[in-house]
C-alpha atoms as a PDB file:
ATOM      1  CA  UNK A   1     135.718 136.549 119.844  1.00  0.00           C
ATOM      2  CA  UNK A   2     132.005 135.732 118.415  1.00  0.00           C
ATOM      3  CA  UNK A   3     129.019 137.916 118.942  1.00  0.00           C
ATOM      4  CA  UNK A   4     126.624 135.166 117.693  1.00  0.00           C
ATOM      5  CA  UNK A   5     126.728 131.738 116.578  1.00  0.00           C
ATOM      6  CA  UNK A   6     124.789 129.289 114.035  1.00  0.00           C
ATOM      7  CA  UNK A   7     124.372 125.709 114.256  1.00  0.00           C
ATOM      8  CA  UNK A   8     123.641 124.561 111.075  1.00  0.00           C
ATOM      9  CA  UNK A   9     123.231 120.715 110.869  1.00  0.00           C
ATOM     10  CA  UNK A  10     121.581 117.454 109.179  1.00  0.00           C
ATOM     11  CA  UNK A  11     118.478 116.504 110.876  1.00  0.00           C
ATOM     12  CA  UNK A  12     118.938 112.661 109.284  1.00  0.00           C
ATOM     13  CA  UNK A  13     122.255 112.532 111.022  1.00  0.00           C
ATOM     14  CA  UNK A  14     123.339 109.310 113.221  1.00  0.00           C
ATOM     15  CA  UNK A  15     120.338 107.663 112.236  1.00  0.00           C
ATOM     16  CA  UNK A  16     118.039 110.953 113.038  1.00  0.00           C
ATOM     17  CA  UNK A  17     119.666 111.549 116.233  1.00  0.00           C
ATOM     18  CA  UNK A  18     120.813 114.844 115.390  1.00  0.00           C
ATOM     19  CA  UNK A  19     118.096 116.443 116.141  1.00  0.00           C
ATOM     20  CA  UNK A  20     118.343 115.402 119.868  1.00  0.00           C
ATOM     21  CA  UNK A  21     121.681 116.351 119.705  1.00  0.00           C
ATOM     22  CA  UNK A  22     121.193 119.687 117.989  1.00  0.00           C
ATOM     23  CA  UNK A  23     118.367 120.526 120.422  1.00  0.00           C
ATOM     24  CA  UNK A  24     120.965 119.283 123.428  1.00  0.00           C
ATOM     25  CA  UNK A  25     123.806 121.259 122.227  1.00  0.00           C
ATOM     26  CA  UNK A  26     122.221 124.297 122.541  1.00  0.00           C
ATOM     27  CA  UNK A  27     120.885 124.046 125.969  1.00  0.00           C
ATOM     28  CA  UNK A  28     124.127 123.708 127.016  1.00  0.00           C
ATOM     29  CA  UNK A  29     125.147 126.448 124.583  1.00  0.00           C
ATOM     30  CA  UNK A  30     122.372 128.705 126.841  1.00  0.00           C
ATOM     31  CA  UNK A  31     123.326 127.830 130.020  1.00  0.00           C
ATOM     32  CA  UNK A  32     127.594 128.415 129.528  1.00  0.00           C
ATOM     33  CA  UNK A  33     127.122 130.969 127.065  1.00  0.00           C
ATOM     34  CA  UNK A  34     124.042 133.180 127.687  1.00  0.00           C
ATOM     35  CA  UNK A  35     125.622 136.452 126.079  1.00  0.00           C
ATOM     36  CA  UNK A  36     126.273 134.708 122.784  1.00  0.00           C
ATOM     37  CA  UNK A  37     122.582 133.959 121.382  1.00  0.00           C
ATOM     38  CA  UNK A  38     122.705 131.071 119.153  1.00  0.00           C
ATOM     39  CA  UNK A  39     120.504 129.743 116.174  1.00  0.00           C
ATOM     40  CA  UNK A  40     119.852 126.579 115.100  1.00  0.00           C
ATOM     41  CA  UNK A  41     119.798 125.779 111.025  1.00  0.00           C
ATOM     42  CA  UNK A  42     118.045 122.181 110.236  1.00  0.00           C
ATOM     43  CA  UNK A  43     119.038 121.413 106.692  1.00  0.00           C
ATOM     44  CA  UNK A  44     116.094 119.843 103.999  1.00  0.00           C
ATOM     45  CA  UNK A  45     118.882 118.631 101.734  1.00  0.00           C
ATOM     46  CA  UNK A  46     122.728 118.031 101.025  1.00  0.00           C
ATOM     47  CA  UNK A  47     122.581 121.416  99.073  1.00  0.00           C
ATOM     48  CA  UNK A  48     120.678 123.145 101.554  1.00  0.00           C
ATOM     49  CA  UNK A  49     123.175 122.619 103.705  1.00  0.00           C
ATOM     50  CA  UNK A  50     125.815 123.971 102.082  1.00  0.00           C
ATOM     51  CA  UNK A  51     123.537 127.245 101.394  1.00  0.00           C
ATOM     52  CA  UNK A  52     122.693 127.517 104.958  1.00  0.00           C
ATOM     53  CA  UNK A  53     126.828 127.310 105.754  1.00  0.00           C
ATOM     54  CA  UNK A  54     127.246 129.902 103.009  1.00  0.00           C
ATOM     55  CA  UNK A  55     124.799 132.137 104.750  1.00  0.00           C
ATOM     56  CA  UNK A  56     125.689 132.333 108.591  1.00  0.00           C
ATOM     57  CA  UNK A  57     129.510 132.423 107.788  1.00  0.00           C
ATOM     58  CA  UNK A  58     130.153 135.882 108.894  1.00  0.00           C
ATOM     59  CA  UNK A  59     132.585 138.091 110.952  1.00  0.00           C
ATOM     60  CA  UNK A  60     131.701 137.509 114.190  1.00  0.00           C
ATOM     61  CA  UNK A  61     129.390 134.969 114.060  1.00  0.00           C
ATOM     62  CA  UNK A  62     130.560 131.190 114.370  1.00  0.00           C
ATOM     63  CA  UNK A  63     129.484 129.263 112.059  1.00  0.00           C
ATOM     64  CA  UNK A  64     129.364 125.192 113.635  1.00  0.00           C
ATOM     65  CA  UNK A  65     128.653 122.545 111.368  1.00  0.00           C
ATOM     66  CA  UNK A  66     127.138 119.105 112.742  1.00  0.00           C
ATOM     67  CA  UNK A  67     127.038 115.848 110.765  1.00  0.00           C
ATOM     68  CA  UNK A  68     128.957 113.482 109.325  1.00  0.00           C
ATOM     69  CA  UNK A  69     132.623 113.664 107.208  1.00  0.00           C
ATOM     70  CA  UNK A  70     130.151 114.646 103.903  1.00  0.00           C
ATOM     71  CA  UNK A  71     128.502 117.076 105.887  1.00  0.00           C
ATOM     72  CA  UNK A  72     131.214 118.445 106.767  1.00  0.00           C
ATOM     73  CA  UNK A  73     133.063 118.680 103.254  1.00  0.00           C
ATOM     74  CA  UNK A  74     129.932 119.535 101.648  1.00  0.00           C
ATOM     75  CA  UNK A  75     129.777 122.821 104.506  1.00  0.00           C
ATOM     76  CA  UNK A  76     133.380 123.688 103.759  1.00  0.00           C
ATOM     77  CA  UNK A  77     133.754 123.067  99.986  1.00  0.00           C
ATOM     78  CA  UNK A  78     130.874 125.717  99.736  1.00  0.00           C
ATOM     79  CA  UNK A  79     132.371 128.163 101.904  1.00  0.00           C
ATOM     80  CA  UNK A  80     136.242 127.665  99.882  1.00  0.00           C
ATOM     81  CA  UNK A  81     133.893 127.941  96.367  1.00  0.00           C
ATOM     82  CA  UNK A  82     132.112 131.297  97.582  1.00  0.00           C
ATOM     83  CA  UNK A  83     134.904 132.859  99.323  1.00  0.00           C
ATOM     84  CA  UNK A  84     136.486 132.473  95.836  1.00  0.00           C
ATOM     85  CA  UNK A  85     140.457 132.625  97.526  1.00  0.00           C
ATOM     86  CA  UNK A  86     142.715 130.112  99.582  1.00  0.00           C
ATOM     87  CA  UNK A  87     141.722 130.524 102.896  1.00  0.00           C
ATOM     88  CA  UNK A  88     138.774 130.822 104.804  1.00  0.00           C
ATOM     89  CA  UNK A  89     139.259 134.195 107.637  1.00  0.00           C
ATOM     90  CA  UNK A  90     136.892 133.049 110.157  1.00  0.00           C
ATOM     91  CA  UNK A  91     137.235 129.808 112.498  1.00  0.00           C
ATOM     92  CA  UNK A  92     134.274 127.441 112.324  1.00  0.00           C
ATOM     93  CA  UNK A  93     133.866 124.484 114.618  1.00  0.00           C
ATOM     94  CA  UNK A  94     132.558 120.881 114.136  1.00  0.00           C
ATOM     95  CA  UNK A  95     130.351 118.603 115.542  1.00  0.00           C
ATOM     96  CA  UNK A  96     130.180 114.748 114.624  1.00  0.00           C
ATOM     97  CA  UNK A  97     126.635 113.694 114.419  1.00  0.00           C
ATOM     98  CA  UNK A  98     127.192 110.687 111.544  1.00  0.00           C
ATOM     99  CA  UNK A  99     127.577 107.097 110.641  1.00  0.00           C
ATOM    100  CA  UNK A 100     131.824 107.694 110.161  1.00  0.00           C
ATOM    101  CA  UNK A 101     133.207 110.307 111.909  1.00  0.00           C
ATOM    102  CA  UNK A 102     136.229 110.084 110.339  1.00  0.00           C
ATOM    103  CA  UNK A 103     138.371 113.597 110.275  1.00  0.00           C
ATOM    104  CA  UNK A 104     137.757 114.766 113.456  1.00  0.00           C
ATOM    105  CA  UNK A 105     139.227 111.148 114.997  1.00  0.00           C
ATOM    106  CA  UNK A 106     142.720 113.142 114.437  1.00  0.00           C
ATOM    107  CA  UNK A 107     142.112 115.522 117.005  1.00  0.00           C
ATOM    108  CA  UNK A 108     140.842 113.146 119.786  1.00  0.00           C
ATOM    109  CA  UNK A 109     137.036 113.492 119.093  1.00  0.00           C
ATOM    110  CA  UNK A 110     135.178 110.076 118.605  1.00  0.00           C
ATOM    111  CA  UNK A 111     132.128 111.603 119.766  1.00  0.00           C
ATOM    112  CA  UNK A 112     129.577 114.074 120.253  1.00  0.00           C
ATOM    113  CA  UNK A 113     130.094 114.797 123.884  1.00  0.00           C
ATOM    114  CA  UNK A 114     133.825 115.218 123.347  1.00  0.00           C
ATOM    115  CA  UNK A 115     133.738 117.473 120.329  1.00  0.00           C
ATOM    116  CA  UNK A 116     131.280 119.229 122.564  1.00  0.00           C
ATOM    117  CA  UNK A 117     133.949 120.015 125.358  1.00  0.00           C
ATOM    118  CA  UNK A 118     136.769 120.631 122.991  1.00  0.00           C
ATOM    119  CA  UNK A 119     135.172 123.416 121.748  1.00  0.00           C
ATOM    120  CA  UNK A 120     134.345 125.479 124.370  1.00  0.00           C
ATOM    121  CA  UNK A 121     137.595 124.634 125.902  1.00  0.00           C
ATOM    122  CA  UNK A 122     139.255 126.256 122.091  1.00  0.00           C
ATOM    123  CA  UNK A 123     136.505 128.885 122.747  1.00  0.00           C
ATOM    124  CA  UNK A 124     137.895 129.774 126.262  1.00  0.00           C
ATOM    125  CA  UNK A 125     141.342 129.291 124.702  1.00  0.00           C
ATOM    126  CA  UNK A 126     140.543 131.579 121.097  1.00  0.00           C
ATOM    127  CA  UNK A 127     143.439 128.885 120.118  1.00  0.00           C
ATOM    128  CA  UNK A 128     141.917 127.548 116.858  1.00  0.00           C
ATOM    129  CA  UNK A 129     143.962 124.968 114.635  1.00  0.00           C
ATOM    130  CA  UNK A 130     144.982 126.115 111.239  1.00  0.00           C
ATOM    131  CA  UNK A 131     144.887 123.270 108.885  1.00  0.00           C
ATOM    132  CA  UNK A 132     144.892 122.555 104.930  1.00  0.00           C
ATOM    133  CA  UNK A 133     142.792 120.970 102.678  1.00  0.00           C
ATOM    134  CA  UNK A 134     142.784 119.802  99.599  1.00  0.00           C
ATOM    135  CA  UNK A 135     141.526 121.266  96.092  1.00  0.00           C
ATOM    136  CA  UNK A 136     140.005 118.964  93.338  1.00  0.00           C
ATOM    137  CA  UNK A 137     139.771 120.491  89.883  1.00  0.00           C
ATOM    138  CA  UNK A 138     138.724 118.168  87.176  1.00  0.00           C
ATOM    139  CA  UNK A 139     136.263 118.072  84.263  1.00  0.00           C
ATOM    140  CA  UNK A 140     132.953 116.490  83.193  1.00  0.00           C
ATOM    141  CA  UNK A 141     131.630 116.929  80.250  1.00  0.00           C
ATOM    142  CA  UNK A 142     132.504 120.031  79.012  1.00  0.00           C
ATOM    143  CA  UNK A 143     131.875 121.668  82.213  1.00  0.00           C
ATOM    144  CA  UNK A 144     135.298 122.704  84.301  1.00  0.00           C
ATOM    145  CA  UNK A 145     134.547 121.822  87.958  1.00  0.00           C
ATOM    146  CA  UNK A 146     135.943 122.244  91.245  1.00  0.00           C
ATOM    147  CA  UNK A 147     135.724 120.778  94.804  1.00  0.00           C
ATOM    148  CA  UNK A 148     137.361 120.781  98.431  1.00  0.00           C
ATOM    149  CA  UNK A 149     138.255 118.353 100.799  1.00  0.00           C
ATOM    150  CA  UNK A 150     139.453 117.920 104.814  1.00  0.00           C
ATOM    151  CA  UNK A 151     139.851 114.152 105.001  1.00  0.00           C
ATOM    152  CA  UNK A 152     139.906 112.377 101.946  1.00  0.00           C
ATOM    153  CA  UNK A 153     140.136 111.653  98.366  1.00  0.00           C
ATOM    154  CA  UNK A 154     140.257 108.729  96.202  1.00  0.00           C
ATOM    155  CA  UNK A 155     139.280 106.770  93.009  1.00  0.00           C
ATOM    156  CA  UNK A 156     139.462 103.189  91.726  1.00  0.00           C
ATOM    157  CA  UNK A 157     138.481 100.592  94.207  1.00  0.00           C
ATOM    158  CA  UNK A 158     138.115 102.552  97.022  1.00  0.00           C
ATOM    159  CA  UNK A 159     135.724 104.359  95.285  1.00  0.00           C
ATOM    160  CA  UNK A 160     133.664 101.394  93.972  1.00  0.00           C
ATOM    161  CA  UNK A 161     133.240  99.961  97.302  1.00  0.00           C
ATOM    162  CA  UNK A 162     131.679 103.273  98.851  1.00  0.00           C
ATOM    163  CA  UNK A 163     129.456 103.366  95.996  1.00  0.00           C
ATOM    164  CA  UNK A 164     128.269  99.845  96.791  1.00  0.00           C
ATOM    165  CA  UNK A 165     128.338 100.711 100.650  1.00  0.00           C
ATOM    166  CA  UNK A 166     125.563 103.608  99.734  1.00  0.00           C
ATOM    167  CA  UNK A 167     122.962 100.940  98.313  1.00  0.00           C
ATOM    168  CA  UNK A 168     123.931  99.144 101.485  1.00  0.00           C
ATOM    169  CA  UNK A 169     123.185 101.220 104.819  1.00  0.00           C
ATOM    170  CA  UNK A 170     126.588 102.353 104.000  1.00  0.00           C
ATOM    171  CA  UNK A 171     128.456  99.451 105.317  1.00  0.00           C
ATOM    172  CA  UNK A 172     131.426  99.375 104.131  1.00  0.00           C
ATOM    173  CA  UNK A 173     132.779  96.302 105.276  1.00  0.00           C
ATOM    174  CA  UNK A 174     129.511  94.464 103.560  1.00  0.00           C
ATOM    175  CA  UNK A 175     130.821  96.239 100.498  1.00  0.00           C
ATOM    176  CA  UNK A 176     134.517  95.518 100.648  1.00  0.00           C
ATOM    177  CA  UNK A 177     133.508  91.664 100.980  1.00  0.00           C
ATOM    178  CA  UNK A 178     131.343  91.926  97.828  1.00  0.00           C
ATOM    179  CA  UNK A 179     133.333  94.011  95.439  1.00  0.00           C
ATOM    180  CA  UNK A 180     136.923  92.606  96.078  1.00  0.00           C
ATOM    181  CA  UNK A 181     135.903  88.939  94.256  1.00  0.00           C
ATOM    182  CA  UNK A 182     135.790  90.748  91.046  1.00  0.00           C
ATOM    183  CA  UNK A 183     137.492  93.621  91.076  1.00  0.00           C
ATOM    184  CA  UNK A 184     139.730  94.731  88.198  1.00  0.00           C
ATOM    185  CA  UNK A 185     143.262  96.806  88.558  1.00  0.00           C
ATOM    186  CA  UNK A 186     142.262 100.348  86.922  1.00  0.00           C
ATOM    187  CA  UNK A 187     145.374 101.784  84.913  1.00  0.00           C
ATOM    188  CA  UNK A 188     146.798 104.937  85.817  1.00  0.00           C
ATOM    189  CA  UNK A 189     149.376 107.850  84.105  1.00  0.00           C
ATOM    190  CA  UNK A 190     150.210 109.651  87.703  1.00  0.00           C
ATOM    191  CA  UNK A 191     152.338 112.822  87.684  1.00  0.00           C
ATOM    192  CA  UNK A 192     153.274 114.185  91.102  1.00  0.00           C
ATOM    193  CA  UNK A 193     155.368 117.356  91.846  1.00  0.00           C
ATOM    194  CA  UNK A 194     157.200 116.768  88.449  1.00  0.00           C
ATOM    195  CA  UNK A 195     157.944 112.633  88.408  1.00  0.00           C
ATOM    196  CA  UNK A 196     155.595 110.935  86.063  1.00  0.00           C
ATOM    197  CA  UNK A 197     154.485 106.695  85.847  1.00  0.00           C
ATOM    198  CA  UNK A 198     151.821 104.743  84.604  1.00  0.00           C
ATOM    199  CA  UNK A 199     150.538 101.895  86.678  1.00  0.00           C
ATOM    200  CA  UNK A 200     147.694  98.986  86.843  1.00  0.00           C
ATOM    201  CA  UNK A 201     146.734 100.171  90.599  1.00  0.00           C
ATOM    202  CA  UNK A 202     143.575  98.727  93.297  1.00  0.00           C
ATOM    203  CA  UNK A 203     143.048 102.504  94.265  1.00  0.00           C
ATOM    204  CA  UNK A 204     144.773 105.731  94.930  1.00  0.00           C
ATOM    205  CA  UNK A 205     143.845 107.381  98.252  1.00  0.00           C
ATOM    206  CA  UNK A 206     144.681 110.868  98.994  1.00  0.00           C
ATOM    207  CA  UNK A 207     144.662 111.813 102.271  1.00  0.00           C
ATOM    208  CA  UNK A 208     144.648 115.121 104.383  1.00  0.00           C
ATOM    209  CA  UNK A 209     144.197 113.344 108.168  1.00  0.00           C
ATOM    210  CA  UNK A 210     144.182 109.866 109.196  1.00  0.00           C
ATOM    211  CA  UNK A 211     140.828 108.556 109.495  1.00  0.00           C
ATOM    212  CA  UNK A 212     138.796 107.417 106.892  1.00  0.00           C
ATOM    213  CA  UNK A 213     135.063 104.908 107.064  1.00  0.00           C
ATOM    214  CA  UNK A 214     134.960 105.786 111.386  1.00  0.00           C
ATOM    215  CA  UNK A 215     138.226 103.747 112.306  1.00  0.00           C
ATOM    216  CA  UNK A 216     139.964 103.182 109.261  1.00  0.00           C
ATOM    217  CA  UNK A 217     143.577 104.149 109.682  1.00  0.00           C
ATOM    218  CA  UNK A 218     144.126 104.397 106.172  1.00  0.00           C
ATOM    219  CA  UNK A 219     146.816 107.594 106.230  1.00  0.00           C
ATOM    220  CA  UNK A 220     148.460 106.897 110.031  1.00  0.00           C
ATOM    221  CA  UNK A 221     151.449 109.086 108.753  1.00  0.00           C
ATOM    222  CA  UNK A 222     149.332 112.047 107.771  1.00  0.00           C
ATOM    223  CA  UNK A 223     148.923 115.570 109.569  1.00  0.00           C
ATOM    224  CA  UNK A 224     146.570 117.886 108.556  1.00  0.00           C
ATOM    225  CA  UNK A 225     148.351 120.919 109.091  1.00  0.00           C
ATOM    226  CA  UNK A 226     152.136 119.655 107.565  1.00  0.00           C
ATOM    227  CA  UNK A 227     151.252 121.517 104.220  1.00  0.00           C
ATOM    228  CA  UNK A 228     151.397 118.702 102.273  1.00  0.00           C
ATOM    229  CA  UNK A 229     149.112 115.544 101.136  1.00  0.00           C
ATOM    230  CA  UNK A 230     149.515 112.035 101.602  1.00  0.00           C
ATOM    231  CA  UNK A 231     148.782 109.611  98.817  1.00  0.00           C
ATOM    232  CA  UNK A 232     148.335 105.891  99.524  1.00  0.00           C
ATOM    233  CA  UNK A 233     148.500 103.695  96.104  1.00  0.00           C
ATOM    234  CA  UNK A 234     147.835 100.156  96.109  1.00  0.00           C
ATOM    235  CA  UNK A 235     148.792  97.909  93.352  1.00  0.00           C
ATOM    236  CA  UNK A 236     148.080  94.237  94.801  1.00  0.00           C
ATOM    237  CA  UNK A 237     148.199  91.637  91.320  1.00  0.00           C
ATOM    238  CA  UNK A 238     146.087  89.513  93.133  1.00  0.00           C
ATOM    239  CA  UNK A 239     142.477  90.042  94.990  1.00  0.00           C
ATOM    240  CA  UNK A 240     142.940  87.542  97.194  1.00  0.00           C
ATOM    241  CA  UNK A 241     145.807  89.713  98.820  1.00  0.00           C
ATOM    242  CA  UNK A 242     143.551  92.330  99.215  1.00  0.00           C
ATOM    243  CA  UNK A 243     141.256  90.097 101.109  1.00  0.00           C
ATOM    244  CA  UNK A 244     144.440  89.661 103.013  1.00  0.00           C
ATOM    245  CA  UNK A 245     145.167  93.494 103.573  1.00  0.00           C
ATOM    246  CA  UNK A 246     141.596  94.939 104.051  1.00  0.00           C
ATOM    247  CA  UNK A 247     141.542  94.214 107.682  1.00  0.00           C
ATOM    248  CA  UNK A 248     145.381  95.362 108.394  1.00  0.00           C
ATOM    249  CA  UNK A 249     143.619  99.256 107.526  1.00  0.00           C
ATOM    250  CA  UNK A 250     142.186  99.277 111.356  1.00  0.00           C
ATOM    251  CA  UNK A 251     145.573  99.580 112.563  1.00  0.00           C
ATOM    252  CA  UNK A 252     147.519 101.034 109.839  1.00  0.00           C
ATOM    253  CA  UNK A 253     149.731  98.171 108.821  1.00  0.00           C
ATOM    254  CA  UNK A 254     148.604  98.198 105.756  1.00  0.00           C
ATOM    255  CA  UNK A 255     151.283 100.534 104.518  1.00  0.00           C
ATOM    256  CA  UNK A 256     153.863  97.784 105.264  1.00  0.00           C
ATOM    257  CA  UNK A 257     153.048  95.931 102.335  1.00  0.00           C
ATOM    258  CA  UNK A 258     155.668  95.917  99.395  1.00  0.00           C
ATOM    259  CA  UNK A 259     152.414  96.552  97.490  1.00  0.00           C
ATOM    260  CA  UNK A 260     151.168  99.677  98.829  1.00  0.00           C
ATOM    261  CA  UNK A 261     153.137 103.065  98.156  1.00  0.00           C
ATOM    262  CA  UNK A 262     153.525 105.984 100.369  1.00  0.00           C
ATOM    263  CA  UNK A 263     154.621 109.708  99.332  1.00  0.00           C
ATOM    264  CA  UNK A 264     153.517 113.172 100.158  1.00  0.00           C
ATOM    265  CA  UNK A 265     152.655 116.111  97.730  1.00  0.00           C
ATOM    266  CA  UNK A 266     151.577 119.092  96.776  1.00  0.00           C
ATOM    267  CA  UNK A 267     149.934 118.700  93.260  1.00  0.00           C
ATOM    268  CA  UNK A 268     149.050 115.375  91.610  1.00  0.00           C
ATOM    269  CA  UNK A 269     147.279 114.717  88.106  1.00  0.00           C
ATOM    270  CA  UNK A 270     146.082 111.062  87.743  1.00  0.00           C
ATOM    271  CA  UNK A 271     145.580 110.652  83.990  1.00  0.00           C
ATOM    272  CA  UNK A 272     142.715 107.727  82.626  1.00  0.00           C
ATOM    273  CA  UNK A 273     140.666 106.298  80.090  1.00  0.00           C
ATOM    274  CA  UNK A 274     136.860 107.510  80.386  1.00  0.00           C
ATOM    275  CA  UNK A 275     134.756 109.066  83.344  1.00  0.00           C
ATOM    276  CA  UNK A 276     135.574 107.502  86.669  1.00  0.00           C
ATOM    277  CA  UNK A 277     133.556 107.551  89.862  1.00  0.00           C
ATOM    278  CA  UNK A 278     135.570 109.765  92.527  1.00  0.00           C
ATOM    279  CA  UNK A 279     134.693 109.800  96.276  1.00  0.00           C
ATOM    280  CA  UNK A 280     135.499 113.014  98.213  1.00  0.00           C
ATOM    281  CA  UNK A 281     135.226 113.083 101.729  1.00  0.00           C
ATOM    282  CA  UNK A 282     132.409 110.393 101.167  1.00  0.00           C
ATOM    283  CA  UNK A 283     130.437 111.954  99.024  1.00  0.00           C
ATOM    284  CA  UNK A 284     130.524 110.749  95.198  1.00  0.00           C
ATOM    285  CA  UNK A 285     130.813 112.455  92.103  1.00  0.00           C
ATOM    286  CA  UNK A 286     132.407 111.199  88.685  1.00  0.00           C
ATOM    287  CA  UNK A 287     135.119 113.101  86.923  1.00  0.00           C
ATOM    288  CA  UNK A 288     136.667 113.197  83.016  1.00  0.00           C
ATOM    289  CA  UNK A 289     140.246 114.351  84.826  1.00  0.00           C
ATOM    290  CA  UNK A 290     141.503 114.495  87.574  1.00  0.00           C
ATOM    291  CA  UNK A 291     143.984 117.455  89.576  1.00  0.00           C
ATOM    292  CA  UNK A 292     144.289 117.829  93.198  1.00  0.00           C
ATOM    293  CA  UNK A 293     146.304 120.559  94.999  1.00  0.00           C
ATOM    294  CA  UNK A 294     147.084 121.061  98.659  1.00  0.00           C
ATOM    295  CA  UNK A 295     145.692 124.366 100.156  1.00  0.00           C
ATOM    296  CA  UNK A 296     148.503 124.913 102.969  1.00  0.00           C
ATOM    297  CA  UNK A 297     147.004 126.988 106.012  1.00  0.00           C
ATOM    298  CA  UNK A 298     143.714 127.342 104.494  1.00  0.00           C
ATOM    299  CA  UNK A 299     141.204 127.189 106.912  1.00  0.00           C
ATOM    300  CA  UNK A 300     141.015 126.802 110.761  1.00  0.00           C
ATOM    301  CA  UNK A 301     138.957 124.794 113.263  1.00  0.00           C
ATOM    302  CA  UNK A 302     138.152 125.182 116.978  1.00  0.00           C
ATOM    303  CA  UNK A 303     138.668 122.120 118.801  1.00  0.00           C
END
């Protein structure tokens, strides 16, 4: 199935574990896969590494990615942007090396030694899983822009609180704590598959798997490979209810609230007031507008 393979991956994962890991990984590699010679990429910066994924995705060669969720979705957005089409031909494979670990939590991986296994077992099995993602187009500026996502997107609150987490060893819990006391509802003009509404909303969440902040369960309806996204909106009046509801997103009861709303899609324009910060896959950016599409099938993973 491969002839080669590349490990490209953050040295300043997990707390600068991933080094370890990285060197770890491939001993093993050696020792159960001696006719595949593999290389290992160290990244020297968030762009770097999405050059360095750009460059060793090739026929032939698989390409694994190790990190965390923005790793990942930095890795995958630039292979989606130079492949300049829908899908991606060649499988790639993942290994969790961050602080979250969010996406791959869908598949039964919580940790490195797991991914690990899982995918040489998909390697013995050449069964990869064919997912989608998700396609953010918006503006800034006057520039036209365009990103992709595998876990998750949102704005508004949720979006305020990871930008907080970032000044605070990214925890996010810290941050929640802090930010709900005077947080504001953000007003919205939503348009999804053709219904349109305006609404004072906490945050809209879009999700393409489960997981979100490690063991968040903020989607627990969503499937990554059902074609389709799944957008959580939360429009609580008061912030002491969302004191109330923060920690009901561990186990996904969240979405029982008469003040959270639940419906899949495949295109969704969220129209505001301004530039707003955006988080994608936990990585943020700010956007002018806002468009996000579902890329069905676009992409597969070996785990």
């Amino acid at each position: 199935m491969f002839k080669s393979a590349a490990l490209v991956y953050n040295p300043g994962s997990g707390k600068k574990q991933a080094v370890n890991l990285a060197l770890a990984f491939a001993a093993n590699w050696q020792n159960r896969r001696p006719k595949i010679p593999l290389q290992l990429f160290p990244s020297a910066s968030a762009q770097n590494f999405a050059e360095l994924a750009v460059q060793q995705y090739r026929k032939g060669k698989l390409l694994v990615l190790m990190g965390g969720d923005g790793s990942f979705s930095l890795g995958i957005s630039a292979l989606f942007s130079a492949a300049k089409k829908k899908n991606l031909d060649q499988p790639i494979a993942l290994l969790p090396a961050g602080s979250g670990n969010s996406f791959l939590r869908d598949f039964g991986v919580s940790d490195f030694t797991t991914a690990e296994e899982k995918l040489h077992a998909a390697l013995i099995a050449k069964k990869p899983r064919t997912l989608d993602s998700g396609k953010f187009s918006y503006t800034l500026g006057n520039k036209k822009l365009a990103r992709y996502f595998i876990n998750i997107w949102s704005m508004g609150l949720v979006s305020d609180i990871n930008l907080l987490a970032a000044k605070l060893a990214k925890s996010y819990t810290l941050a929640t704590l802090l930010k709900i006391p005077t947080h504001k509802r953000y007003v919205y003009d939503i348009t999804t598959d053709g219904r349109s509404f305006r609404q004072a909303v906490n945050f809209v969440a879009v999700s393409n798997s489960k997981y979100t902040g490690g063991a968040m369960l903020m989607a627990p309806m969503a499937d990554a490979a059902d074609g389709k996204l799944d957008a959580i909106v939360a429009h609580l009046p008061r912030r002491f209810g969302l004191l109330g509801l923060f920690p009901k997103i561990f186990s996904g009861k969240h979405i029982e609230s008469p003040h959270i709303d639940h419906f899949t899609f495949k295109k969704l324009r969220i129209g505001f007031t301004g530039t707003a910060p955006v988080m994608i896959d936990g990585e943020m950016d700010y956007a002018d507008s806002v468009e996000i599409d579902v890329l069905p099938k676009s992409w597969s993973l070996l785990v």
